[in-house]
Each structure stands twice: as structure tokens, then as C-alpha cells.
C-alpha atoms as a PDB file:
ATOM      1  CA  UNK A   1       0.568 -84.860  31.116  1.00  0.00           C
ATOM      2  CA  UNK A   2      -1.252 -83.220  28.010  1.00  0.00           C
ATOM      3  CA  UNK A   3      -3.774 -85.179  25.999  1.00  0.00           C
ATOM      4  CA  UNK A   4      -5.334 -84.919  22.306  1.00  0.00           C
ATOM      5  CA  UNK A   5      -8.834 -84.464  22.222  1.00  0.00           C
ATOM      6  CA  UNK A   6     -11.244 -87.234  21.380  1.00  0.00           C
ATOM      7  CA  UNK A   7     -12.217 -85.808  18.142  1.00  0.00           C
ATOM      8  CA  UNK A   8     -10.580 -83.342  15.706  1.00  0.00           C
ATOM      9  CA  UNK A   9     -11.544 -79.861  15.795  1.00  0.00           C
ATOM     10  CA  UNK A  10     -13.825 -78.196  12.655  1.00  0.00           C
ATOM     11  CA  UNK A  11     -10.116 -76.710  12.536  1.00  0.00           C
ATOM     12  CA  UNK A  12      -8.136 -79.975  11.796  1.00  0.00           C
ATOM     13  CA  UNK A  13     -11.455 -81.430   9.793  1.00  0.00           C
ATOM     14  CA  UNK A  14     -10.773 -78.426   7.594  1.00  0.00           C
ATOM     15  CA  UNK A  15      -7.269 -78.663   6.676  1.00  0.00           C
ATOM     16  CA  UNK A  16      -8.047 -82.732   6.947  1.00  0.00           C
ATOM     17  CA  UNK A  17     -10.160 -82.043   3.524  1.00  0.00           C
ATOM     18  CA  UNK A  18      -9.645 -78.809   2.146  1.00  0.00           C
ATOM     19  CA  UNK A  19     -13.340 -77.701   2.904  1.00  0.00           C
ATOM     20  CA  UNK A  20     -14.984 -75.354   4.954  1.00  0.00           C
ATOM     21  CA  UNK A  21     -18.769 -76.854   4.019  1.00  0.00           C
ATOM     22  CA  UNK A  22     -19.805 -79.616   6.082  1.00  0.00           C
ATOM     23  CA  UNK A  23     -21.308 -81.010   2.805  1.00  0.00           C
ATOM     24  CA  UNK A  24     -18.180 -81.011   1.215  1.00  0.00           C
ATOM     25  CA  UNK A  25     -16.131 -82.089   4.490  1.00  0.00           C
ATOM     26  CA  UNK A  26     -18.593 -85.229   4.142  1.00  0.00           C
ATOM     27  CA  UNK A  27     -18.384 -85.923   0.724  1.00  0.00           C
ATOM     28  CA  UNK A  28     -14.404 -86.121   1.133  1.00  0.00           C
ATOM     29  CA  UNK A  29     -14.362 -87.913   4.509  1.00  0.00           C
ATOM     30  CA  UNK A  30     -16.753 -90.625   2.372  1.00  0.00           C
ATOM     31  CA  UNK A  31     -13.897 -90.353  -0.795  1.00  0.00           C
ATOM     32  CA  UNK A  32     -11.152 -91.210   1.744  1.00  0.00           C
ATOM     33  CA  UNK A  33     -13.053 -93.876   3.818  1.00  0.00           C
ATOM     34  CA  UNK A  34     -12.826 -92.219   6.666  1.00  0.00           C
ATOM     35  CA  UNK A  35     -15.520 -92.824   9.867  1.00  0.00           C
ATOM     36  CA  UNK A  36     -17.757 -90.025  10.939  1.00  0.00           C
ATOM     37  CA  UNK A  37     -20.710 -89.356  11.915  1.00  0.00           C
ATOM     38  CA  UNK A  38     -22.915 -86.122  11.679  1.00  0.00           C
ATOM     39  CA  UNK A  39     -24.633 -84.140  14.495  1.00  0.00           C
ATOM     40  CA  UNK A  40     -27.802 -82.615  14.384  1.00  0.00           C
ATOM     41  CA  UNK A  41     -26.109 -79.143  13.355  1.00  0.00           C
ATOM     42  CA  UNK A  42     -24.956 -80.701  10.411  1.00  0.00           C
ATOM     43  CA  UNK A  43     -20.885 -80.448  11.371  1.00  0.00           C
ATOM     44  CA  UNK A  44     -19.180 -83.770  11.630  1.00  0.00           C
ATOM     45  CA  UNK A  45     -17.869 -85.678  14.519  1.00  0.00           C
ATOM     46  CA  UNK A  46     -14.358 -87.886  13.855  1.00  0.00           C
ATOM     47  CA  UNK A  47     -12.039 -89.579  15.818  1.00  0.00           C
ATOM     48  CA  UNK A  48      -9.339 -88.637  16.230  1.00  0.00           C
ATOM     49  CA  UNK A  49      -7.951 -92.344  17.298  1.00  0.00           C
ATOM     50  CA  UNK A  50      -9.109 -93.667  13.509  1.00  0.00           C
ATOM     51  CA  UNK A  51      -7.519 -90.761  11.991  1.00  0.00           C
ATOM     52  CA  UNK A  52      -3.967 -91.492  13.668  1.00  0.00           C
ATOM     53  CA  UNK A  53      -4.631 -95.549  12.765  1.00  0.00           C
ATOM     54  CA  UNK A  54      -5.313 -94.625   9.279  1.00  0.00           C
ATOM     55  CA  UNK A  55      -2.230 -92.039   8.664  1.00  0.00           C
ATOM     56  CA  UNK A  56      -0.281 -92.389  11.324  1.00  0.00           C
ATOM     57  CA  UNK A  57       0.366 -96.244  11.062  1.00  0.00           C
ATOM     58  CA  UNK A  58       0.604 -96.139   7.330  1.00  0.00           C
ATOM     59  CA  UNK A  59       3.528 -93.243   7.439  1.00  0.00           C
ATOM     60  CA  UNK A  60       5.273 -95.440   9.771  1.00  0.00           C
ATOM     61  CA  UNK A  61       4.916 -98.878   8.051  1.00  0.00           C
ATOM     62  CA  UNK A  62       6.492 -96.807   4.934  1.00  0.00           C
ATOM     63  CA  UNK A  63       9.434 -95.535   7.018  1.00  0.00           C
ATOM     64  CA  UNK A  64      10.459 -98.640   8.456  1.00  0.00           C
ATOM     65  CA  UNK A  65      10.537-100.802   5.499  1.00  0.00           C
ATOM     66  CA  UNK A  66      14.174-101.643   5.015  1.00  0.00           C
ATOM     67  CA  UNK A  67      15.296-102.464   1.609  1.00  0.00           C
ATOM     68  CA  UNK A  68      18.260-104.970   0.950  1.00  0.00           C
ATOM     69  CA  UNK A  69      20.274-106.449  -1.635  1.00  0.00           C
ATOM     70  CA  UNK A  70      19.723-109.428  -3.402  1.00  0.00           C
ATOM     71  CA  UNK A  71      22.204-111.499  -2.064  1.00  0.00           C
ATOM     72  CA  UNK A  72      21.982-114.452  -4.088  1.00  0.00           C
ATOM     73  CA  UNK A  73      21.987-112.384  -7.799  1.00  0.00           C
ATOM     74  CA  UNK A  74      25.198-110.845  -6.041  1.00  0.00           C
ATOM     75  CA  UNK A  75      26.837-114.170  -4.898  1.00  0.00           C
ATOM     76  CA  UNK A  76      25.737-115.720  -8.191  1.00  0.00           C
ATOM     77  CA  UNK A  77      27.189-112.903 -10.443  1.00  0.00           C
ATOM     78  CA  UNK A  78      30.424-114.157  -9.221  1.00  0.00           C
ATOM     79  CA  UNK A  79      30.553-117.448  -9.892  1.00  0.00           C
END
């Protein structure tokens, strides 16, 4: 049984936010509204739980959405 790590690595905050600065990393993570926090070195710390609520449940709310017809227009475009 494999498991993610708790936090993303300075890898996956990198391609996250197109930075390699911490500075910049923070000023983007801010600009999306997503939770951090900084260590003393300066690099960020983020879950990796908040990151798969924020993307991963909006990706699947967008998939699932099922469109119909309108029925009634239909059945009253008949009569």
C-alpha cells in the first residue's frame, strides 16, 4: 500500500505555480487562495490534502454534471 506524502514537494510547489523563488511561489499560492505556511528557510510548507480538496473536487464536480433536455419546451413545442 503506497501513500502520498503529507505535503507537496518544492518539485510539485514548482510546477503548482510556475516559480522557482519562494517569494514568488508565495505571492501565487496567496493569488490562488491556497494555505501555506513558511519555514524558517524561507521555502513553503502545503498540504497536500487542501490541494486535492481544492482541484481535485472541483475537476470532479465539473465532470459529473449531467446536462439534460428541457423536457417541457420539448413537450410544449408539440402541442
Amino acid at each position: 500500500m503506497s501513500s502520498s506524502p503529507m505535503f507537496l514537494t518544492k518539485d510539485e510547489i514548482s510546477e503548482l505555480t510556475k516559480r522557482f523563488q519562494h517569494s514568488a511561489q508565495l505571492k501565487i499560492l496567496r493569488a490562488m487562495g491556497i494555505e501555506h505556511r513558511i519555514r524558517p528557510d524561507g521555502s513553503l510548507v502545503v498540504l497536500r490534502s487542501h490541494i486535492e480538496h481544492l482541484l481535485g473536487d472541483a475537476a470532479k464536480v465539473r465532470k459529473e454534471k449531467v446536462t439534460e433536455p428541457n423536457w417541457k419546451a420539448l413537450n410544449a413545442s408539440r402541442s
